[in-house]
Every structure is written in C-alpha cells, then in structure tokens.
C-alpha atoms as a PDB file:
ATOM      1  CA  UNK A   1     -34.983 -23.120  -5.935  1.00  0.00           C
ATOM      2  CA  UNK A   2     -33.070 -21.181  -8.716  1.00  0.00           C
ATOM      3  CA  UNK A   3     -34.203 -20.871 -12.190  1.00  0.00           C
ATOM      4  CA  UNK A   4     -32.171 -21.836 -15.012  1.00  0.00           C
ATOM      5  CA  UNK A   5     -32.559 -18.131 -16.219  1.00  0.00           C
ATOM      6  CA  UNK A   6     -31.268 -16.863 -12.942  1.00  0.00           C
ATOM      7  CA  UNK A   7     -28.249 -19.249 -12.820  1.00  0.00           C
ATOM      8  CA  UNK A   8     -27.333 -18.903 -16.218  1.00  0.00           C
ATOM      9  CA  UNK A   9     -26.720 -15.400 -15.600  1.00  0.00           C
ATOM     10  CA  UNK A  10     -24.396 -15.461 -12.424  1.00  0.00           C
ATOM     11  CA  UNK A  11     -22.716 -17.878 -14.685  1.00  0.00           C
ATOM     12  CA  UNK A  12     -22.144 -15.386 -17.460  1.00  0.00           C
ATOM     13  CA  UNK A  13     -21.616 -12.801 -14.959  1.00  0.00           C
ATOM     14  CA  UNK A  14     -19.061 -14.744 -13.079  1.00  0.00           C
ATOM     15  CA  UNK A  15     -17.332 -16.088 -16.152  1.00  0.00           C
ATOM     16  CA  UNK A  16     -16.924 -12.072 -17.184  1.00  0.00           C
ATOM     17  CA  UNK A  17     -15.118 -11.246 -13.460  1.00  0.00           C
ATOM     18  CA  UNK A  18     -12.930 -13.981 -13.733  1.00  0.00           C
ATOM     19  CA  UNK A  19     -11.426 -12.871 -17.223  1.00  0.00           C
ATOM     20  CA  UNK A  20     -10.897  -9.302 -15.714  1.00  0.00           C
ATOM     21  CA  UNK A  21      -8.807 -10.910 -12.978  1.00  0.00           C
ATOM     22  CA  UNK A  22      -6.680 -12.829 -15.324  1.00  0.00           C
ATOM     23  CA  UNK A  23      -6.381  -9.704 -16.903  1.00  0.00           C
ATOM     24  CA  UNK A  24      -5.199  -7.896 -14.451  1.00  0.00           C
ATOM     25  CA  UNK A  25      -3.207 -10.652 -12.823  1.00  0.00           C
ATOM     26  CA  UNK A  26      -1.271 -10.624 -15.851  1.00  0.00           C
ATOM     27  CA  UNK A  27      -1.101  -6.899 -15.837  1.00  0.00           C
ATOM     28  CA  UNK A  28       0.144  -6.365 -12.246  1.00  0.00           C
ATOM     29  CA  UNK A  29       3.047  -9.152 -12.778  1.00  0.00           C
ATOM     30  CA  UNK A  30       4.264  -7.613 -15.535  1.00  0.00           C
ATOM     31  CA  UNK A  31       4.631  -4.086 -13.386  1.00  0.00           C
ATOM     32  CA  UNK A  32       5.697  -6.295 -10.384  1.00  0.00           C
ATOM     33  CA  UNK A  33       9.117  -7.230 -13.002  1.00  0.00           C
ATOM     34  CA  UNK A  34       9.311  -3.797 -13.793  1.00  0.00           C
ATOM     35  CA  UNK A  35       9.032  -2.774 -10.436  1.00  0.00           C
ATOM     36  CA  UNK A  36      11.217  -5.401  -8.887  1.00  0.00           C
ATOM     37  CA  UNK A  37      14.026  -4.527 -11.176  1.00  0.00           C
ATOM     38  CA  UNK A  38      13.551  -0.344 -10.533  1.00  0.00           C
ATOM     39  CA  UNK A  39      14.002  -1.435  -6.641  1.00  0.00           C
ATOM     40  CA  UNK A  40      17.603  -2.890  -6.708  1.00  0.00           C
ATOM     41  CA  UNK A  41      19.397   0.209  -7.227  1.00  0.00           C
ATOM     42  CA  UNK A  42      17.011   2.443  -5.351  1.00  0.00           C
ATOM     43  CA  UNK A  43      17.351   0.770  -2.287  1.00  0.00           C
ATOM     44  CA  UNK A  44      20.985   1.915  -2.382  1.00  0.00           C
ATOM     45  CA  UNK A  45      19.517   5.508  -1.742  1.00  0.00           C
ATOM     46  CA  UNK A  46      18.185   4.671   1.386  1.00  0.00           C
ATOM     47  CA  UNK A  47      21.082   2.864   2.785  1.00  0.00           C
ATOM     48  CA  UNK A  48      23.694   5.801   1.902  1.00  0.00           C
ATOM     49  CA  UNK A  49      20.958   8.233   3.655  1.00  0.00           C
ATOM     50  CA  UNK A  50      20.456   6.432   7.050  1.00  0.00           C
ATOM     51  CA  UNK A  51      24.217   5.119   6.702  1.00  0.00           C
ATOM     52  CA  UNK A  52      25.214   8.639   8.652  1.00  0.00           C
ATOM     53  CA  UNK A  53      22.729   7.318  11.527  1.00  0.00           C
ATOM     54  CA  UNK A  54      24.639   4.273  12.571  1.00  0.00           C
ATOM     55  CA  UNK A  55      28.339   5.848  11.922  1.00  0.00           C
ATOM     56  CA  UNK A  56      27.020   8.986  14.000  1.00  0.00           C
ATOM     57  CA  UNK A  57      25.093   7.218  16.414  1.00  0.00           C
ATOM     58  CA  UNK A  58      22.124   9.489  15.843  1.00  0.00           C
ATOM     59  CA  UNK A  59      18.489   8.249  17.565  1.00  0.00           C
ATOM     60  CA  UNK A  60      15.470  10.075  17.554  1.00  0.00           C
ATOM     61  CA  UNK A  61      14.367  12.031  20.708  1.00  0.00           C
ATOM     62  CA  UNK A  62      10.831  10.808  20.940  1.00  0.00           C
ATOM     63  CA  UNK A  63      10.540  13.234  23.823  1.00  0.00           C
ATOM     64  CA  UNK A  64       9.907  16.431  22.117  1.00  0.00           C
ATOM     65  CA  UNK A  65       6.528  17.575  20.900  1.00  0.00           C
ATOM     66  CA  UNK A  66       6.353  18.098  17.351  1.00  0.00           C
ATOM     67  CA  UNK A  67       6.487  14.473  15.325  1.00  0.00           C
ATOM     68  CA  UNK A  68       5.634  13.900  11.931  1.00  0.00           C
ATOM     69  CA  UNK A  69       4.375  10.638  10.512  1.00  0.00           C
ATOM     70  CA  UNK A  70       4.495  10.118   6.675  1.00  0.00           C
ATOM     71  CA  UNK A  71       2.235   7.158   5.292  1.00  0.00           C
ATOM     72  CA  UNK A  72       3.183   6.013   2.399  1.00  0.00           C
ATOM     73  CA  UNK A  73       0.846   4.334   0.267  1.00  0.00           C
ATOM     74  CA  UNK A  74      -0.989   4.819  -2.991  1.00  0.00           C
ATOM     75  CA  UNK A  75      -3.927   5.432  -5.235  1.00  0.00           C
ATOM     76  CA  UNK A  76      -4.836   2.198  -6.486  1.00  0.00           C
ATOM     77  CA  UNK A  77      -7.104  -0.653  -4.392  1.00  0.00           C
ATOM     78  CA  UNK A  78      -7.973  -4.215  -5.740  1.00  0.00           C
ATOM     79  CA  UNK A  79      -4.410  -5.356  -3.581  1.00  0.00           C
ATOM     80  CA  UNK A  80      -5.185  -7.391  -0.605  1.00  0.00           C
ATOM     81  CA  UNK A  81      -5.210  -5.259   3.181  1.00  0.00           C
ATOM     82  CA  UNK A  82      -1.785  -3.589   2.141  1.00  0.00           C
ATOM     83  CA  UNK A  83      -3.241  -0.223   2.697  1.00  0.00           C
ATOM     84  CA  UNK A  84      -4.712  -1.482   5.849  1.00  0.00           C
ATOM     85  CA  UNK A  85      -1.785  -2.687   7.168  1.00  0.00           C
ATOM     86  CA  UNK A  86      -0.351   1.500   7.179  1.00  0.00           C
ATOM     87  CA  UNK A  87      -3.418   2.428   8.229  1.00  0.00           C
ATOM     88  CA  UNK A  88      -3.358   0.243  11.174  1.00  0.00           C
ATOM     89  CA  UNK A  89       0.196   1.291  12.396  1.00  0.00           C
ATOM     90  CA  UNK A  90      -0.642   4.872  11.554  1.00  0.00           C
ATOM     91  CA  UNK A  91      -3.385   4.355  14.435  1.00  0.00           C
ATOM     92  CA  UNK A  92      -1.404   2.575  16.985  1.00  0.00           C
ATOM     93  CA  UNK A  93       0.803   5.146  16.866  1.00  0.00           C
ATOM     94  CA  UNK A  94      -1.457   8.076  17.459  1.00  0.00           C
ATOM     95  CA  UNK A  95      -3.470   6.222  20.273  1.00  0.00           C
ATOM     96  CA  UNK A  96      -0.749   5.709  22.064  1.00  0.00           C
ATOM     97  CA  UNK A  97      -0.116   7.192  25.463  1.00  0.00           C
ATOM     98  CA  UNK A  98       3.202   8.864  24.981  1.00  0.00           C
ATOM     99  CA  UNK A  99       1.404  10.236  21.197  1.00  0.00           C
ATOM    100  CA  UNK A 100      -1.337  11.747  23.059  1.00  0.00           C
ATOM    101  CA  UNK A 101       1.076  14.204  24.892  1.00  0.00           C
ATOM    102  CA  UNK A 102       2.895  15.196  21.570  1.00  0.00           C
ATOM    103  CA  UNK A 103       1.964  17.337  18.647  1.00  0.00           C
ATOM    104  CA  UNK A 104       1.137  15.055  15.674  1.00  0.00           C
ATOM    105  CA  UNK A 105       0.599  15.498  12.215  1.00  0.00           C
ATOM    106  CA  UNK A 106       0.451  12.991   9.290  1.00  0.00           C
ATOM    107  CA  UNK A 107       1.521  13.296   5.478  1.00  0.00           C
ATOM    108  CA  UNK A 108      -0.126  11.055   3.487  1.00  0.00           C
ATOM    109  CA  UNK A 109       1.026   9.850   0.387  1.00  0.00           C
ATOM    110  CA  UNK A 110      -1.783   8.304  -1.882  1.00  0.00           C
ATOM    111  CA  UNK A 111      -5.665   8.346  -1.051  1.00  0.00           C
ATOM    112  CA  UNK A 112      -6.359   5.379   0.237  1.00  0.00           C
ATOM    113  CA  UNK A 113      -4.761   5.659   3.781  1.00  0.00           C
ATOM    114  CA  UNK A 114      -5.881   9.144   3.630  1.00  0.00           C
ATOM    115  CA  UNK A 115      -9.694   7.955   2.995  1.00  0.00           C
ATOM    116  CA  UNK A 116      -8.943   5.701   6.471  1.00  0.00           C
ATOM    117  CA  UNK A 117      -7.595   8.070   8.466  1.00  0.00           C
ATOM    118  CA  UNK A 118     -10.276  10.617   7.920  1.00  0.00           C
ATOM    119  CA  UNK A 119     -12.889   8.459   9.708  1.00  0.00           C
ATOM    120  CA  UNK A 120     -10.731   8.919  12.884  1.00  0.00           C
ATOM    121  CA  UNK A 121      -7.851  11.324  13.124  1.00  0.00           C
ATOM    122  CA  UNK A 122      -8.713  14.314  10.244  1.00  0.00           C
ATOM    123  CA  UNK A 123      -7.255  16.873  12.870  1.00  0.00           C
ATOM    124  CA  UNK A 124      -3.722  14.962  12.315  1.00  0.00           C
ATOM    125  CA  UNK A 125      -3.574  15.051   8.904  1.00  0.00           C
ATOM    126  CA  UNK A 126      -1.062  18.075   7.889  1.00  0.00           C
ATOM    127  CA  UNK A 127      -1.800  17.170   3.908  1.00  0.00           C
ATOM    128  CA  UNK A 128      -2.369  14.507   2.017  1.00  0.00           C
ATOM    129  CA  UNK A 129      -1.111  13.699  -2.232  1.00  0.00           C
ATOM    130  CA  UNK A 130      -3.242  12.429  -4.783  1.00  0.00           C
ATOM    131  CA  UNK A 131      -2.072  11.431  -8.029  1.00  0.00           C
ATOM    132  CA  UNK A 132       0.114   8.242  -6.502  1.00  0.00           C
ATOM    133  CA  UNK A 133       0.483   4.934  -8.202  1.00  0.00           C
ATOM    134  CA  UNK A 134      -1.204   5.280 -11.414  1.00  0.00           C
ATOM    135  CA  UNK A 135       2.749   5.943 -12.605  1.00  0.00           C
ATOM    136  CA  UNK A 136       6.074   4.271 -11.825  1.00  0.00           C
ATOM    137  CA  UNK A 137       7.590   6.345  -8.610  1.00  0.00           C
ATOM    138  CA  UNK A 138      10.567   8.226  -9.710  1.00  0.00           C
ATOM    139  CA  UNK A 139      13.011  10.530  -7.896  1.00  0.00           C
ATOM    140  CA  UNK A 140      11.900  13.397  -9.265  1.00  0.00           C
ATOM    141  CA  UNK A 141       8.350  12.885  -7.749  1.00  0.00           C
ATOM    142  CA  UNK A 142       9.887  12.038  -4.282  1.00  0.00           C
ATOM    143  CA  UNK A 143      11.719  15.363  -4.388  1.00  0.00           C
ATOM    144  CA  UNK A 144       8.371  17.363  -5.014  1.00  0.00           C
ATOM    145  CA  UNK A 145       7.146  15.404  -2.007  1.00  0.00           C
ATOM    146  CA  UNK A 146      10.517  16.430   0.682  1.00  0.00           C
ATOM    147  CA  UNK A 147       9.686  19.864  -0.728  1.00  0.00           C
ATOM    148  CA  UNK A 148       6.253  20.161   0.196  1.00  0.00           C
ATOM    149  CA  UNK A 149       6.801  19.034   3.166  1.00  0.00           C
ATOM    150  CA  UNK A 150       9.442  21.144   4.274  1.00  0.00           C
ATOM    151  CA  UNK A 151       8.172  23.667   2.873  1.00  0.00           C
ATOM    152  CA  UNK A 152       4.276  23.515   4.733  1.00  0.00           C
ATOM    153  CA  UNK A 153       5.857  25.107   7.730  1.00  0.00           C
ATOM    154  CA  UNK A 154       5.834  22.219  10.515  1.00  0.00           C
ATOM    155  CA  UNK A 155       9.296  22.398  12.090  1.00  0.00           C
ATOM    156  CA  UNK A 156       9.322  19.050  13.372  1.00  0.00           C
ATOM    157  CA  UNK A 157      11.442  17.261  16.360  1.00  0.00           C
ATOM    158  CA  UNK A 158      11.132  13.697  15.224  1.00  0.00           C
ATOM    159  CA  UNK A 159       9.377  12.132  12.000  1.00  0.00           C
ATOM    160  CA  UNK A 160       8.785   8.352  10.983  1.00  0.00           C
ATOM    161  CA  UNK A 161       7.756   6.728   7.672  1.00  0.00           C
ATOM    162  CA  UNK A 162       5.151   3.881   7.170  1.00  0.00           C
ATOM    163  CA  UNK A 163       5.581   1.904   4.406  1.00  0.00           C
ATOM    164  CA  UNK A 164       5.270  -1.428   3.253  1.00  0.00           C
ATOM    165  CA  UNK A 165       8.880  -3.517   2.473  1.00  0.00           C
ATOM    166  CA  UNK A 166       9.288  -5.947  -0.326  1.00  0.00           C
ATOM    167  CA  UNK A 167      10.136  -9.173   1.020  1.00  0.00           C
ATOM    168  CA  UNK A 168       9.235 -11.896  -1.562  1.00  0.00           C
ATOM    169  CA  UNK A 169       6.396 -12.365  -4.131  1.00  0.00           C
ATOM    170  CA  UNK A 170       4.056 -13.262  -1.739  1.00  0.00           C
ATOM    171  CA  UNK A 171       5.289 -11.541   1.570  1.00  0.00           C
ATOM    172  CA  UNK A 172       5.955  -7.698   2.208  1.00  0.00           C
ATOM    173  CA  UNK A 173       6.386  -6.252   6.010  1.00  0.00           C
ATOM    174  CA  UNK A 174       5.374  -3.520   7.207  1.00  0.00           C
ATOM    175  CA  UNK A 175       8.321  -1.202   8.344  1.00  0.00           C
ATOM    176  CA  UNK A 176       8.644   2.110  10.204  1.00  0.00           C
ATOM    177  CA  UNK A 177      11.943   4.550   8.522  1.00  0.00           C
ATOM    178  CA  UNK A 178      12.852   7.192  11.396  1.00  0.00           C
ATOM    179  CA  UNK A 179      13.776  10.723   9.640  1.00  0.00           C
ATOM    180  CA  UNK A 180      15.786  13.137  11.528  1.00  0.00           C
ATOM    181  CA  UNK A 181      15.686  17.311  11.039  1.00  0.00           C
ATOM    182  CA  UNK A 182      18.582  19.540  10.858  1.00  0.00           C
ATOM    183  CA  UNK A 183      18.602  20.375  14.427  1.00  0.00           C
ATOM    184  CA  UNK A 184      18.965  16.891  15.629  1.00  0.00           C
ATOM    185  CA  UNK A 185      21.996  16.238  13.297  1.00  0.00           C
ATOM    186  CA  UNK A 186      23.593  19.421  14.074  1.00  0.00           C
ATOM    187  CA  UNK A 187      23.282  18.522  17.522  1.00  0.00           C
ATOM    188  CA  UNK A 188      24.800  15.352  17.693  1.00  0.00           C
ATOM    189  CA  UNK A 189      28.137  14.902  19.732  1.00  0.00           C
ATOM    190  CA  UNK A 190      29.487  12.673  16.707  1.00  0.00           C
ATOM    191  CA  UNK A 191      28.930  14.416  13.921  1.00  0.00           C
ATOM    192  CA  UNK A 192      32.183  16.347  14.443  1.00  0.00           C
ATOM    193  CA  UNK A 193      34.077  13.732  12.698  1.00  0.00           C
ATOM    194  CA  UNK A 194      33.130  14.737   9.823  1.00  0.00           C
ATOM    195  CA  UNK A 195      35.637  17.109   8.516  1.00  0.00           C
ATOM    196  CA  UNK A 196      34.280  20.563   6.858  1.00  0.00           C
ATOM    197  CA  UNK A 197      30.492  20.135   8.188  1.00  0.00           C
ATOM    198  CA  UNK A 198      29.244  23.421   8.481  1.00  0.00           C
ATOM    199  CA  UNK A 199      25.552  24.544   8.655  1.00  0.00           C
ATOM    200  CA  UNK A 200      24.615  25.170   5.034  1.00  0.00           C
ATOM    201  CA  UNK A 201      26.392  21.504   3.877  1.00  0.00           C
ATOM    202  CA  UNK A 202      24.822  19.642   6.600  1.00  0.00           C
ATOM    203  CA  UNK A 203      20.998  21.463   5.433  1.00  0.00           C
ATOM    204  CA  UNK A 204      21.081  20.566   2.136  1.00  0.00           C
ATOM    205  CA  UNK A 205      21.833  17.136   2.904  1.00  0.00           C
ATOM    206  CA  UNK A 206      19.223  17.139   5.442  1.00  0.00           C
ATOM    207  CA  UNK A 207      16.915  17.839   2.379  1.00  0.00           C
ATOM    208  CA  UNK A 208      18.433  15.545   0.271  1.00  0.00           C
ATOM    209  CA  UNK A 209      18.075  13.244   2.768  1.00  0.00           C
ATOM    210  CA  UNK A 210      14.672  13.134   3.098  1.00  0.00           C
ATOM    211  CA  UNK A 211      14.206  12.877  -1.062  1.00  0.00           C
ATOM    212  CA  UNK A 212      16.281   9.794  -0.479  1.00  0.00           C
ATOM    213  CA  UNK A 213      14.616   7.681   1.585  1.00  0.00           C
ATOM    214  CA  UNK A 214      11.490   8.911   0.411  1.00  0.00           C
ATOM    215  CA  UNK A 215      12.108   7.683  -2.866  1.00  0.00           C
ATOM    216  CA  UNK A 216      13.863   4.634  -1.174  1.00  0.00           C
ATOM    217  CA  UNK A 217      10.355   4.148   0.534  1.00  0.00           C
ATOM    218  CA  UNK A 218       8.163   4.824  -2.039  1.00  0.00           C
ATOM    219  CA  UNK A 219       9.932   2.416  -4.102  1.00  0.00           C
ATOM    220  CA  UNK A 220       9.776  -0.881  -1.618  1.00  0.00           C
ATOM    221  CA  UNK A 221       5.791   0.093  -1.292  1.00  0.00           C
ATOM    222  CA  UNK A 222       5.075   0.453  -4.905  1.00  0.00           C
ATOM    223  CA  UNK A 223       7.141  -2.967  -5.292  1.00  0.00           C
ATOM    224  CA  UNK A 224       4.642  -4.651  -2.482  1.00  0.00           C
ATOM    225  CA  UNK A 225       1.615  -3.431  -4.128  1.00  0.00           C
ATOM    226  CA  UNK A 226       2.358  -5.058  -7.268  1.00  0.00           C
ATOM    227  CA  UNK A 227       2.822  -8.381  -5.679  1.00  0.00           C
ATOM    228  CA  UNK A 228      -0.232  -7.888  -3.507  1.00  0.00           C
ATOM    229  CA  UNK A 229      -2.290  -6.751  -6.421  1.00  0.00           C
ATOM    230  CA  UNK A 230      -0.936 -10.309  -8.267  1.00  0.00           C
ATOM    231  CA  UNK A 231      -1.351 -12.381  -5.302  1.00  0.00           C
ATOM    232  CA  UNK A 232      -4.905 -11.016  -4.407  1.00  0.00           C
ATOM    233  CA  UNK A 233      -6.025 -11.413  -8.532  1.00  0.00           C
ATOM    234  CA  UNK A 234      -4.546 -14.556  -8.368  1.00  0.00           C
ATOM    235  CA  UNK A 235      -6.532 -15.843  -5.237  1.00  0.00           C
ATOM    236  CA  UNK A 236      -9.828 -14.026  -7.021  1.00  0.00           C
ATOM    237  CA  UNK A 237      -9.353 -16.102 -10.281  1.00  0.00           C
ATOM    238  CA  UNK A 238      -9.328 -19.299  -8.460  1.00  0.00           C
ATOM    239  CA  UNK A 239     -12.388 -18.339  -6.350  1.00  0.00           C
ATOM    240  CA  UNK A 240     -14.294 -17.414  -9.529  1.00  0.00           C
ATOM    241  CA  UNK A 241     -13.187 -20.987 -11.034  1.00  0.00           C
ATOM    242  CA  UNK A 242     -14.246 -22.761  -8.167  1.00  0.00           C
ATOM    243  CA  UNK A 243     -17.612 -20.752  -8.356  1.00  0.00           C
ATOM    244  CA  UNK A 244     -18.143 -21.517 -12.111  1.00  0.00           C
ATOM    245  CA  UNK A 245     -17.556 -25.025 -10.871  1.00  0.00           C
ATOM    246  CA  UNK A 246     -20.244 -25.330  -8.395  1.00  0.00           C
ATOM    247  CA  UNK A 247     -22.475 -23.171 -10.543  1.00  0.00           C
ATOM    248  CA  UNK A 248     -22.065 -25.193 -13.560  1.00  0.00           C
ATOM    249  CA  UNK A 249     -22.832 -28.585 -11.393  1.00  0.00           C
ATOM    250  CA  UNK A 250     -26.125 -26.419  -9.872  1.00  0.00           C
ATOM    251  CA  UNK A 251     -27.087 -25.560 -13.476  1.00  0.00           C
ATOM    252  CA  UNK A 252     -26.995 -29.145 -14.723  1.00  0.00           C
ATOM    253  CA  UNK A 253     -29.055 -30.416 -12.168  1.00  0.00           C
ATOM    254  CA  UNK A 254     -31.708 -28.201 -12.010  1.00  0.00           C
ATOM    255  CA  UNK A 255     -31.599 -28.725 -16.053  1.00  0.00           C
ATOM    256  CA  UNK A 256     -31.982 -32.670 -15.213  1.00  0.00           C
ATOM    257  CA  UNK A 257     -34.482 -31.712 -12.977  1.00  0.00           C
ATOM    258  CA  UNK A 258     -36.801 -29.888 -14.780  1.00  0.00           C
ATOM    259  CA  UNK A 259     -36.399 -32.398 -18.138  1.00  0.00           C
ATOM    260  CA  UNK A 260     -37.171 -35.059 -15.771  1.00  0.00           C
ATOM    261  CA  UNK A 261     -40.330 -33.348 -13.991  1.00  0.00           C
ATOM    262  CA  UNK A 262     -41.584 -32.185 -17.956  1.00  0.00           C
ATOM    263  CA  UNK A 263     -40.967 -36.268 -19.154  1.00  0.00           C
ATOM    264  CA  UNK A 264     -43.686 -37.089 -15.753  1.00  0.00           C
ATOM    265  CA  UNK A 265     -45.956 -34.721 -17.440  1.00  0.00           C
ATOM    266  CA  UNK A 266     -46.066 -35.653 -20.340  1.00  0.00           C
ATOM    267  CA  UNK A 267     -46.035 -39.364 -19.509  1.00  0.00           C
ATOM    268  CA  UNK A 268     -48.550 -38.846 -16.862  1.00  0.00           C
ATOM    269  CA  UNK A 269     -51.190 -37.279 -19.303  1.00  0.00           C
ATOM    270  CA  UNK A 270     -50.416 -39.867 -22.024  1.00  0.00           C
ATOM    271  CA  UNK A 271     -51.560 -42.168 -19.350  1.00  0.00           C
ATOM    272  CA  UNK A 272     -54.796 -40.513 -18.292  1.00  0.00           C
ATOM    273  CA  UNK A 273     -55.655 -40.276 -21.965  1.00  0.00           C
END
C-alpha cells in the first residue's frame, strides 16, 4: 500500500504537468488563430501552381528512375502521431514493389520524420533541414528550401510531397502533392497553348513552382500541427484531472485509514492499562 508521503508527491507532481498543459494548450491555440488565418491566402499559391497541371493535362511518369519524395514536417513534438502519420506514408512508399526498382531519395523538412526514417531508410535520405517550426513558415524560407534542392544535384523524373492538410480543428489528412521537373513540362503535348513559352520562361516557373507549393505545403502542415498540439494538450489536461481525481480519493482514504488504525492503538492500550 502507498504512503501518504509517496502519494502526496505524484499529487504535487501531477498537479505541476497539468498546469504546463494548460499552458501550452493555451499557447498552441493562440498560434493555431495565427496560423489558420496565414493559411487562407497561401493556399491560393498552391492552386495557381498545380492549376497548369489540370489545364495541361500533365501526370507524372512514375516509370522513370529517379523520384524524389519531400516530407514535410517539423521540429517540434508534444502533437499527437502527426509526424507519424508522414513517416508512415514515407515508408509505404519506399517498400513498395514498383519503389524498389527506382532510384529514391527523400528531403526532409524538420527533424522529427528525419529521426524516423533513419532507423530504416538512411541510404534514401538526400538531406534533411533543421531549424523548422520553432517560427511561423514564410515564403522566403520555402524559397531557400526549392533552392537547395535544386541546387543538391539530383535531376529528378518524378517528385511527391508528404504533408499533413488542415481539415478542421480536430481533423487534418494526410495528402501526397505530385511536383513535376522542367523536362516533363517541356515535354508535354499541351503545353503549346500557351503562347510565348520558351525554355528559359517555362524554367523559372518550374522553380517558382516548386517555392509555391512548398510554401503552400508547409503552410497546411504547420496549420495541422497547431491543432494537433491543442487537441493532444487538451486530451493531456483532462487525463491529469482525472488522475488528480483518483489520486486525491486514494490519498483520503489511506489518510482515514491510518487515523482510524492510530485511534485502535491508542484505544486498545487505554484498555490494557
């Protein structure tokens, strides 16, 4: 049986973790408004980027060898399995059949999908970006990223993002963003009606392209980790209640208990007297 030392001090201690959660609870929903209200007019970036996919009727050739996966992610833990989630897909992916006969690498974007993938696949990972989460995304930071990565010298075929897409407060979905290179938009029988295309227009939107829905990406993750985080400090304050609850009850009964066992005592050796 547990002392009333012993259970007095979980009690303290769990009384202490439960103010940190409200604490941060409070914390993440005020960067989930912030980051709700950043998303609206991002997420027109990543429509006007993949909006030349559908009007060009552009697909990616999943045939060719060289594909790049980018995981988006961040950081920051203390959010629920959201980091999981990427980390899951990221796997699927690479274990599947038709993967096994490609070339593929992985850029990952925060350290916490990176720290997962390591266990398993560290010959796919091209590079990997600290530094993620602890700030508001912004485009600038998304264009750093596209230039890294086309810059790092892996021309390839076919590429895909992971990320996580805001749905509601308490919902986000986990959504795969295909990327296409210069070659396969040059290469496309529709892109001809686009008046005045040449080679060095249709690169630097190819670039800009990929900042885009980067950013676009980046944006709908950092939005779903901000719910998650308030969700899952939400779920851990009511756990700690309940515990303080049933720790409370345990404390007062083992306090009844031992006054009751000390009033035998004392009664018992009045009576022998």
């Amino acid at each position: 049986m547990a002392t009333l030392k012993l259970i007095q001090t979980r009690l303290k201690s769990v009384k202490n973790i439960q103010k940190i959660t409200k604490s941060m609870k409070m914390i993440a929903a005020a960067r989930y408004a912030k980051a709700e209200k950043d998303l609206r007019p991002a997420r027109s970036y990543g429509a006007g980027a993949t909006a030349l996919y559908d009007r060009a009727e552009i697909e990616s050739d999943l045939s060719k060898p060289n594909h790049l996966i980018i995981a988006v992610s961040s950081d920051r833990g203390l959010c629920g399995g959201i980091h999981s989630t990427v980390t899951k897909a990221i796997k699927a992916s690479l274990n599947e059949e038709k993967a096994k006969e490609r070339n593929n690498k992985v850029v990952v974007i925060g350290d916490k999908v990176r720290g997962q993938l390591a266990r398993t696949h560290p010959k796919n990972i091209l590079f990997h970006i600290k530094e993620v989460g602890r700030k508001p995304p912004n485009f600038t930071e998304a264009s750093l990223i596209s230039s890294a990565i086309m810059n790092e010298g892996f021309e390839f075929d076919t590429a895909e993002i992971f990320y996580n897409k805001f749905k509601s407060v308490v919902s986000y979905q986990l959504t795969s963003q295909p990327v296409l290179p210069f070659d396969a938009l040059s290469g496309s029988d529709k892109i001809t009606v686009y008046d005045d295309v040449d080679a060095d227009i249709l690169r630097n939107y190819t670039e800009f392209q990929l900042a885009s829905i980067l950013y676009y990406c980046i944006m709908e993750s950092a939005c779903s980790e901000q719910s998650a985080r308030m969700t899952a400090m939400d779920a851990a304050s009511k756990n700690a209640g309940e515990m303080i609850d049933k720790l409370t009850l345990q404390f007062n009964r083992t306090r009844q208990a031992v006054i009751t066992r000390e009033l035998i005592e004392i009664i018992s050796g009045a009576a022998a007297l």
